[in-house]
N, C-alpha and C. Protein backbone atom coordinates (compact mmCIF):
# COMPACT_ATOMS: atom_id res chain seq x y z
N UNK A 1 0.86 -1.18 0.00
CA UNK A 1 0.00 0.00 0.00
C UNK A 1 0.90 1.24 0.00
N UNK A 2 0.34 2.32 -0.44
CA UNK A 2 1.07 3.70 -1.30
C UNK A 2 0.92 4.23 0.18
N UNK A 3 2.24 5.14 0.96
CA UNK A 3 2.16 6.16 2.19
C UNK A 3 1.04 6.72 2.09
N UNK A 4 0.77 7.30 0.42
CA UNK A 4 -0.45 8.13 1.05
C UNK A 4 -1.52 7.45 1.11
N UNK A 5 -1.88 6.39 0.77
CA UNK A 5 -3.23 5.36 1.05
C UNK A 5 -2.87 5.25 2.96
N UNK A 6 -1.52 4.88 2.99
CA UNK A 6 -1.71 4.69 4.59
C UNK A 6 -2.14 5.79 5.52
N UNK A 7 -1.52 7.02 5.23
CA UNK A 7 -1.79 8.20 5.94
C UNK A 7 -3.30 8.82 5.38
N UNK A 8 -3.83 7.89 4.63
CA UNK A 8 -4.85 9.13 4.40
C UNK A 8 -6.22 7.93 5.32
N UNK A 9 -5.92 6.34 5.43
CA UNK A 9 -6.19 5.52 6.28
C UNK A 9 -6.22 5.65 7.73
N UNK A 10 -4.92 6.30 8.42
CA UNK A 10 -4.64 6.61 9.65
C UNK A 10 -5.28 7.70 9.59
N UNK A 11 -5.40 9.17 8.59
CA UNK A 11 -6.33 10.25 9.20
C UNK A 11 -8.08 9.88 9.42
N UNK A 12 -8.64 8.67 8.62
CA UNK A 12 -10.16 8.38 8.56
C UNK A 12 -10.42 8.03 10.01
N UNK A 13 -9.28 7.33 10.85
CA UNK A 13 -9.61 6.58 12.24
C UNK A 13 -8.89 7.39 12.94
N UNK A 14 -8.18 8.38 12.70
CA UNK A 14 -7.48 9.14 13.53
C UNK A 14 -9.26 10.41 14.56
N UNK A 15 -9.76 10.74 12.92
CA UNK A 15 -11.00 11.03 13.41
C UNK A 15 -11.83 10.74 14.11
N UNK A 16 -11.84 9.48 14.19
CA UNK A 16 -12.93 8.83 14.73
C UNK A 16 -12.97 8.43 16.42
N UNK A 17 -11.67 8.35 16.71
CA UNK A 17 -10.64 8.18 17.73
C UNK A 17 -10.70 9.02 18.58
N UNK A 18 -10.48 10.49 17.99
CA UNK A 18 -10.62 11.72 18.51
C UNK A 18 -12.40 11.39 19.60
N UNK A 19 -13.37 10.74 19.54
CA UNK A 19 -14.38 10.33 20.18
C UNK A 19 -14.76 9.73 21.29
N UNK A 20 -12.69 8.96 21.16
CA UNK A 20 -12.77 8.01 22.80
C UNK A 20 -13.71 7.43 23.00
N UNK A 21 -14.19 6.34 22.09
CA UNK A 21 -14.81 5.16 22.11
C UNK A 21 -13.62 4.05 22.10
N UNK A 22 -14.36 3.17 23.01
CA UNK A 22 -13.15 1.99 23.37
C UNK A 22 -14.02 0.44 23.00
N UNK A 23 -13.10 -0.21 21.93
CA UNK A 23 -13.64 -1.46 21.27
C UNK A 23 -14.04 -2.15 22.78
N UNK A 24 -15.25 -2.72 22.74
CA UNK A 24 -15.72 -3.54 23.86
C UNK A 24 -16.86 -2.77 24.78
N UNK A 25 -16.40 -1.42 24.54
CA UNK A 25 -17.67 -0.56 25.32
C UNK A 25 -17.40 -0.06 26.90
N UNK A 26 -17.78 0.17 27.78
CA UNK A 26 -17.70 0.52 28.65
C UNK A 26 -16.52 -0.69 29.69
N UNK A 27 -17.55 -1.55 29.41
CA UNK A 27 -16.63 -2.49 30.49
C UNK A 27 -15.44 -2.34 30.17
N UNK A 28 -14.91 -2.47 28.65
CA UNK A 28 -13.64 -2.35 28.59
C UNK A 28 -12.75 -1.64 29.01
N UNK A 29 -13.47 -0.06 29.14
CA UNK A 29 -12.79 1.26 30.00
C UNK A 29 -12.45 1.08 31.40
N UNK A 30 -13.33 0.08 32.29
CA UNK A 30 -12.98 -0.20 33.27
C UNK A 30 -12.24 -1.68 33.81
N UNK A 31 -12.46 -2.28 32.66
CA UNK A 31 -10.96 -3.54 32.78
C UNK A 31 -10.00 -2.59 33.02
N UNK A 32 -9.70 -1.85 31.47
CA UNK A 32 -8.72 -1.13 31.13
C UNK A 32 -7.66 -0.56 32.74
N UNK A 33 -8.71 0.68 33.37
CA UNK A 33 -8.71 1.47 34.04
C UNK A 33 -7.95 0.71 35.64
N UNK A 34 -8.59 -0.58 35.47
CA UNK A 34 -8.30 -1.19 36.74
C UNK A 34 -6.92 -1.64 36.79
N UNK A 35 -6.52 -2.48 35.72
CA UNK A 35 -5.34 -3.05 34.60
C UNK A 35 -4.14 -1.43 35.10
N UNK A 36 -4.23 -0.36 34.40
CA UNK A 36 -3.60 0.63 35.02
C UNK A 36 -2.89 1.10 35.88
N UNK A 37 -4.02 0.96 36.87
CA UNK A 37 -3.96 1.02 38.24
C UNK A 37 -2.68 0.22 39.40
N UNK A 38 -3.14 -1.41 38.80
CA UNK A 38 -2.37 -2.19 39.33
C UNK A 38 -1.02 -2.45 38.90
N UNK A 39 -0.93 -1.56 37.41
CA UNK A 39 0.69 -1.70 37.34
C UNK A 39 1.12 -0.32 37.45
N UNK A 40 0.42 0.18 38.39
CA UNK A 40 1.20 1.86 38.52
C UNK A 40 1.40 2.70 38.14
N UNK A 41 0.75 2.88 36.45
CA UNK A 41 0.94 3.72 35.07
C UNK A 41 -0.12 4.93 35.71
N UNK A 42 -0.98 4.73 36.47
CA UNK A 42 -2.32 5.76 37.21
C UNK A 42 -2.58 5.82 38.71
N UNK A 43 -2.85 6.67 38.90
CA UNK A 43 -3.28 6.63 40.62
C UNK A 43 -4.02 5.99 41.33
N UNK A 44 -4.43 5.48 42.24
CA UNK A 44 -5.24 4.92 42.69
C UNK A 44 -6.76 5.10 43.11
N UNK A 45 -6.61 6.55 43.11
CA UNK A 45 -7.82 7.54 42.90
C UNK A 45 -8.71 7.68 41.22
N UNK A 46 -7.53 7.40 40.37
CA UNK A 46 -7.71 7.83 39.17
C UNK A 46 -9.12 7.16 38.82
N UNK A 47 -9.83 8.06 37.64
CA UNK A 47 -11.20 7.32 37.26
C UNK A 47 -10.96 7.35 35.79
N UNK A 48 -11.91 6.64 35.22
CA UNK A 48 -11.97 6.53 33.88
C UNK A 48 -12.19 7.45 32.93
N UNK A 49 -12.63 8.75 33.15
CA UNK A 49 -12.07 10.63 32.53
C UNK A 49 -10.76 10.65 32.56
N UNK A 50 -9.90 10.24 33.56
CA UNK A 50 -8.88 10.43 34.09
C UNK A 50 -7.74 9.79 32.63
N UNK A 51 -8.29 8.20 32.51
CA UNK A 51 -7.40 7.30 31.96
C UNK A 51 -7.81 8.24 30.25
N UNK A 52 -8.82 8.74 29.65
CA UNK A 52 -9.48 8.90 28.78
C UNK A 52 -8.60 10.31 28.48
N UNK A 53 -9.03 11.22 29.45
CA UNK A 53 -8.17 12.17 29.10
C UNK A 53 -6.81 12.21 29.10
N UNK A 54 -6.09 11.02 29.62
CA UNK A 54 -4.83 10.61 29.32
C UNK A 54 -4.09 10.58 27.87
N UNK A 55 -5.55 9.54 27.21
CA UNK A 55 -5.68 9.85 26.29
C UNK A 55 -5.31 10.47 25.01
N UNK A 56 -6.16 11.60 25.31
CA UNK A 56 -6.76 12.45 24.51
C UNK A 56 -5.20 13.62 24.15
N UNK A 57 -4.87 13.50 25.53
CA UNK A 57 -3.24 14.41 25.86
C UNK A 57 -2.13 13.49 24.89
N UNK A 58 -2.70 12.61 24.15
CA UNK A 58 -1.23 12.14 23.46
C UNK A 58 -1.96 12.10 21.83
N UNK A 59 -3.41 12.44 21.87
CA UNK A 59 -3.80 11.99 20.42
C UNK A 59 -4.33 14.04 20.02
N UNK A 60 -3.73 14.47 20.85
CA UNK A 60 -3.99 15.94 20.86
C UNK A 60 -2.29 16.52 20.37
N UNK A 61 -1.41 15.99 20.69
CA UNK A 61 -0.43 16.42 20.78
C UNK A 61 0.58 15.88 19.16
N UNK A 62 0.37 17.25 18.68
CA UNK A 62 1.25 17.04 16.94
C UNK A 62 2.53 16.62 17.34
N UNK A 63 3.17 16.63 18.10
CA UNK A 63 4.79 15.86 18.23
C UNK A 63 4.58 14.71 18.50
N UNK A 64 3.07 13.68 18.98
CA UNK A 64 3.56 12.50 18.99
C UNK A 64 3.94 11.55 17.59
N UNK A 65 4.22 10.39 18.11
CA UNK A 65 5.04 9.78 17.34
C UNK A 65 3.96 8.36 16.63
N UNK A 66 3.62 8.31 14.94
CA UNK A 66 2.12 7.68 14.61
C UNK A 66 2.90 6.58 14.51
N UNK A 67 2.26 5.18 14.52
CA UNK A 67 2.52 3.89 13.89
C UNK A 67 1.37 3.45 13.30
N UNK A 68 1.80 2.30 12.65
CA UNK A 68 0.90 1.62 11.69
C UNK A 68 1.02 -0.30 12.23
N UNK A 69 0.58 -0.88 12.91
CA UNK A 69 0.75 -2.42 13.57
C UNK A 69 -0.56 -3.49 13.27
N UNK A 70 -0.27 -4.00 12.60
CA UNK A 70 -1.20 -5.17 11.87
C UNK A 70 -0.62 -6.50 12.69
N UNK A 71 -0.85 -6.95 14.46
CA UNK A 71 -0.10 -8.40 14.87
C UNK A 71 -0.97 -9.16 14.22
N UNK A 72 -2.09 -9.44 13.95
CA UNK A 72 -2.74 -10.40 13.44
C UNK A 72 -3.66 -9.68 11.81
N UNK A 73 -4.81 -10.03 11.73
CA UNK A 73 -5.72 -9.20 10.51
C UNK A 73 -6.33 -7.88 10.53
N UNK A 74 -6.17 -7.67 12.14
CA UNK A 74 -7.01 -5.57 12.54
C UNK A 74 -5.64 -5.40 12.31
N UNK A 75 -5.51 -3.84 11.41
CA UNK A 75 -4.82 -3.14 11.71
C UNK A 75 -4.87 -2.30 12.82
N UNK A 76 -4.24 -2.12 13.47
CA UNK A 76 -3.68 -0.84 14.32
C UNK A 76 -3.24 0.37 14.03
N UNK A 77 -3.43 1.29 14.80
CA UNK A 77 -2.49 2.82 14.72
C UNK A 77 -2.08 3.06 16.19
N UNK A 78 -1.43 3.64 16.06
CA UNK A 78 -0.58 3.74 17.43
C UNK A 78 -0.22 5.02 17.47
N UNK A 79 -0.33 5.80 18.52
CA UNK A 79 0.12 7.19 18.34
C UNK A 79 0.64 7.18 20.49
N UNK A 80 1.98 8.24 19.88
CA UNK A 80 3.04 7.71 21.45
C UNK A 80 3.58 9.18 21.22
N UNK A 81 3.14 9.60 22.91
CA UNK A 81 4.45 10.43 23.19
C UNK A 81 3.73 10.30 24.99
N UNK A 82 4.78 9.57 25.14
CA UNK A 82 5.08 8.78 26.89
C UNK A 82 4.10 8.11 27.30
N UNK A 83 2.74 7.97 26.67
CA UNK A 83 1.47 7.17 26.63
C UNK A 83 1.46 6.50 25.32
N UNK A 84 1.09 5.48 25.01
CA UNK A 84 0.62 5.06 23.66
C UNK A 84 -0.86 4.81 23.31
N UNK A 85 -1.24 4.95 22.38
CA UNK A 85 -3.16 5.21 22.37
C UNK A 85 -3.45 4.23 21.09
N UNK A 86 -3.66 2.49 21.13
CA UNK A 86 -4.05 1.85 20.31
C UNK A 86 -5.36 1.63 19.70
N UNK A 87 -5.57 2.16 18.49
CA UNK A 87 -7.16 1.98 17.63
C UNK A 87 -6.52 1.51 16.45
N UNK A 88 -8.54 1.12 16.14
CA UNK A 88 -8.39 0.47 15.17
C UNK A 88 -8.62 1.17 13.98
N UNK A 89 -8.94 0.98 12.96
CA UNK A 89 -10.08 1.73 11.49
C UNK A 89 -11.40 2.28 12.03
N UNK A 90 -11.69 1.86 12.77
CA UNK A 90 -12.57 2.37 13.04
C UNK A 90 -12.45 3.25 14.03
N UNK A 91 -11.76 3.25 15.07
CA UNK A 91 -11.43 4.86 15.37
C UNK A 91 -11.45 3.82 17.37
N UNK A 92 -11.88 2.57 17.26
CA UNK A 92 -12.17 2.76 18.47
C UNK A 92 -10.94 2.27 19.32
N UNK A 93 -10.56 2.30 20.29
CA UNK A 93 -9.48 1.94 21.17
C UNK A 93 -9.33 0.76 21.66
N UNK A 94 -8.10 0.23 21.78
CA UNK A 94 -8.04 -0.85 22.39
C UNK A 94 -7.38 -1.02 23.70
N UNK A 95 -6.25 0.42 23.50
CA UNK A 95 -5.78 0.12 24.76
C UNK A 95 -4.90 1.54 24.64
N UNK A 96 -4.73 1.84 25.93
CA UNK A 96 -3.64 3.14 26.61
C UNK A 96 -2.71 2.72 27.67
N UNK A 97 -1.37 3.20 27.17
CA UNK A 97 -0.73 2.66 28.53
C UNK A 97 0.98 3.43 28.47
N UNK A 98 1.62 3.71 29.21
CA UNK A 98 2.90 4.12 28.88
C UNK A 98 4.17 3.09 28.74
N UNK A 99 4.28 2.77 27.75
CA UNK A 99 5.59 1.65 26.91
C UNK A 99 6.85 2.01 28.18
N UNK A 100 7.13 0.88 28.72
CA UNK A 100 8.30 0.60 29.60
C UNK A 100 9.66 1.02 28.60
N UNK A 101 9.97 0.65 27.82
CA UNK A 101 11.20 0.89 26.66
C UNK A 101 10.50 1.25 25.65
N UNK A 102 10.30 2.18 25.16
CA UNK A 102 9.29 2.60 23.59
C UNK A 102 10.19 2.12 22.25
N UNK A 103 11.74 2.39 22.70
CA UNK A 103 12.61 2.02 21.30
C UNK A 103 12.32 0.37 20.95
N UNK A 104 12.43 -0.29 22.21
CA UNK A 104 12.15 -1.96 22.00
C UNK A 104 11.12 -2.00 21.68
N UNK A 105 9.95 -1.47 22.40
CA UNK A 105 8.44 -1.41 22.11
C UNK A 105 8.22 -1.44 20.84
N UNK A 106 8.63 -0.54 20.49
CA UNK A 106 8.01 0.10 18.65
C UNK A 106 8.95 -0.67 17.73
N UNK A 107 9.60 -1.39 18.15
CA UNK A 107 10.66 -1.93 16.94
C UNK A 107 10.40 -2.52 15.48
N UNK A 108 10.06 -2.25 14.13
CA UNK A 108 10.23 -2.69 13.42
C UNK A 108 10.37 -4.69 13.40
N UNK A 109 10.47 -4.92 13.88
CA UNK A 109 11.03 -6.63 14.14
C UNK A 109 9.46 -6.81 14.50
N UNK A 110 8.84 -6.03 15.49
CA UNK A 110 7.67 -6.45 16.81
C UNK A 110 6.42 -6.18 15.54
N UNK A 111 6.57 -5.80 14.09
CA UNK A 111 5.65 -5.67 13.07
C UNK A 111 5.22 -3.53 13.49
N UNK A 112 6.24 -3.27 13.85
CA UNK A 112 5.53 -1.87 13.95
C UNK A 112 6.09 -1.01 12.92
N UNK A 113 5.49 0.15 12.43
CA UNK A 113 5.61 0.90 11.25
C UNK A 113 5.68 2.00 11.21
N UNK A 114 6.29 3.07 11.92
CA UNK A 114 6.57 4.82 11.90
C UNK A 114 5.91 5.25 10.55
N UNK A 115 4.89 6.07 10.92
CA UNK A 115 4.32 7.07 9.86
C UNK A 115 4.32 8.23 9.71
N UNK A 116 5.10 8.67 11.00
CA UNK A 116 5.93 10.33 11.10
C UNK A 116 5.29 10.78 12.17
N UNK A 117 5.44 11.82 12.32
CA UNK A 117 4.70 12.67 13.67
C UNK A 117 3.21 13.09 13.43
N UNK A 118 2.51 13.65 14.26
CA UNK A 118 0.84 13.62 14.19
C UNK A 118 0.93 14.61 13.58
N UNK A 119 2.04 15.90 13.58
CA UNK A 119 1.56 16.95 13.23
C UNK A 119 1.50 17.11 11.28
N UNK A 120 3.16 16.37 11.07
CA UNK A 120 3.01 15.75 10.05
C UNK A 120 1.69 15.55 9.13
N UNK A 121 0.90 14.09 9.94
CA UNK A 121 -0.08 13.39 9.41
C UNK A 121 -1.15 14.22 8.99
N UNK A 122 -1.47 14.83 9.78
CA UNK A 122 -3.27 15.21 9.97
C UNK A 122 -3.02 17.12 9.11
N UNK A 123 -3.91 16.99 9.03
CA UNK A 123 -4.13 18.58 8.12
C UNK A 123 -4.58 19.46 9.14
């Protein structure tokens, strides 16, 4: 597929994303949220606005860093700067969390794909 088929792919769900809908629905926000919690990435107080607007602070921010990750048949997008914010095509989320090593994390080898910075991407 042509960069710009990909980037013009990543801006259709980049949109949609922007909505903070999370694949699975609610419960999932609060697996998610709990999941968080217990590995220390959030407070213990923290609520699910909290994890959301976490969010929103990395898919808001033109210096983060976009990927493109297909592990199985969903593609992924990935957008990272000290949080990572995983959706799909359809815009909805799968998961937020801050990458322990981001260089190992994101590696090329692990099927991941740099598509430049957000500010880059989006118009």
């Amino acid at each position: 597929m042509s960069t710009a088929k990909q980037i013009e792919r990543f801006r259709r769900a980049y949109e949609k994303a922007l909505a903070c809908k999370w694949k699975g629905g609610p419960a999932s926000i609060t697996s998610h949220l709990k999941r968080r919690k217990q590995r220390g990435h959030l407070s213990e107080n923290a609520t699910e606005a909290d994890l959301i607007q976490k969010g929103l602070e990395v898919l808001e921010s033109l210096n983060a860093t976009v990927y493109e990750h297909i592990p199985s048949s969903t593609l992924y997008f990935v957008v990272y700067e000290e949080w990572a914010v995983f959706f799909d095509e359809k815009g909805l989320w799968d998961t937020a969390f801050p990458p322990d090593i981001p260089e190992r994390y994101f590696a090329s080898t692990k099927g991941y794909k740099l598509l430049g910075k957000l500010g880059e991407l989006i118009p």
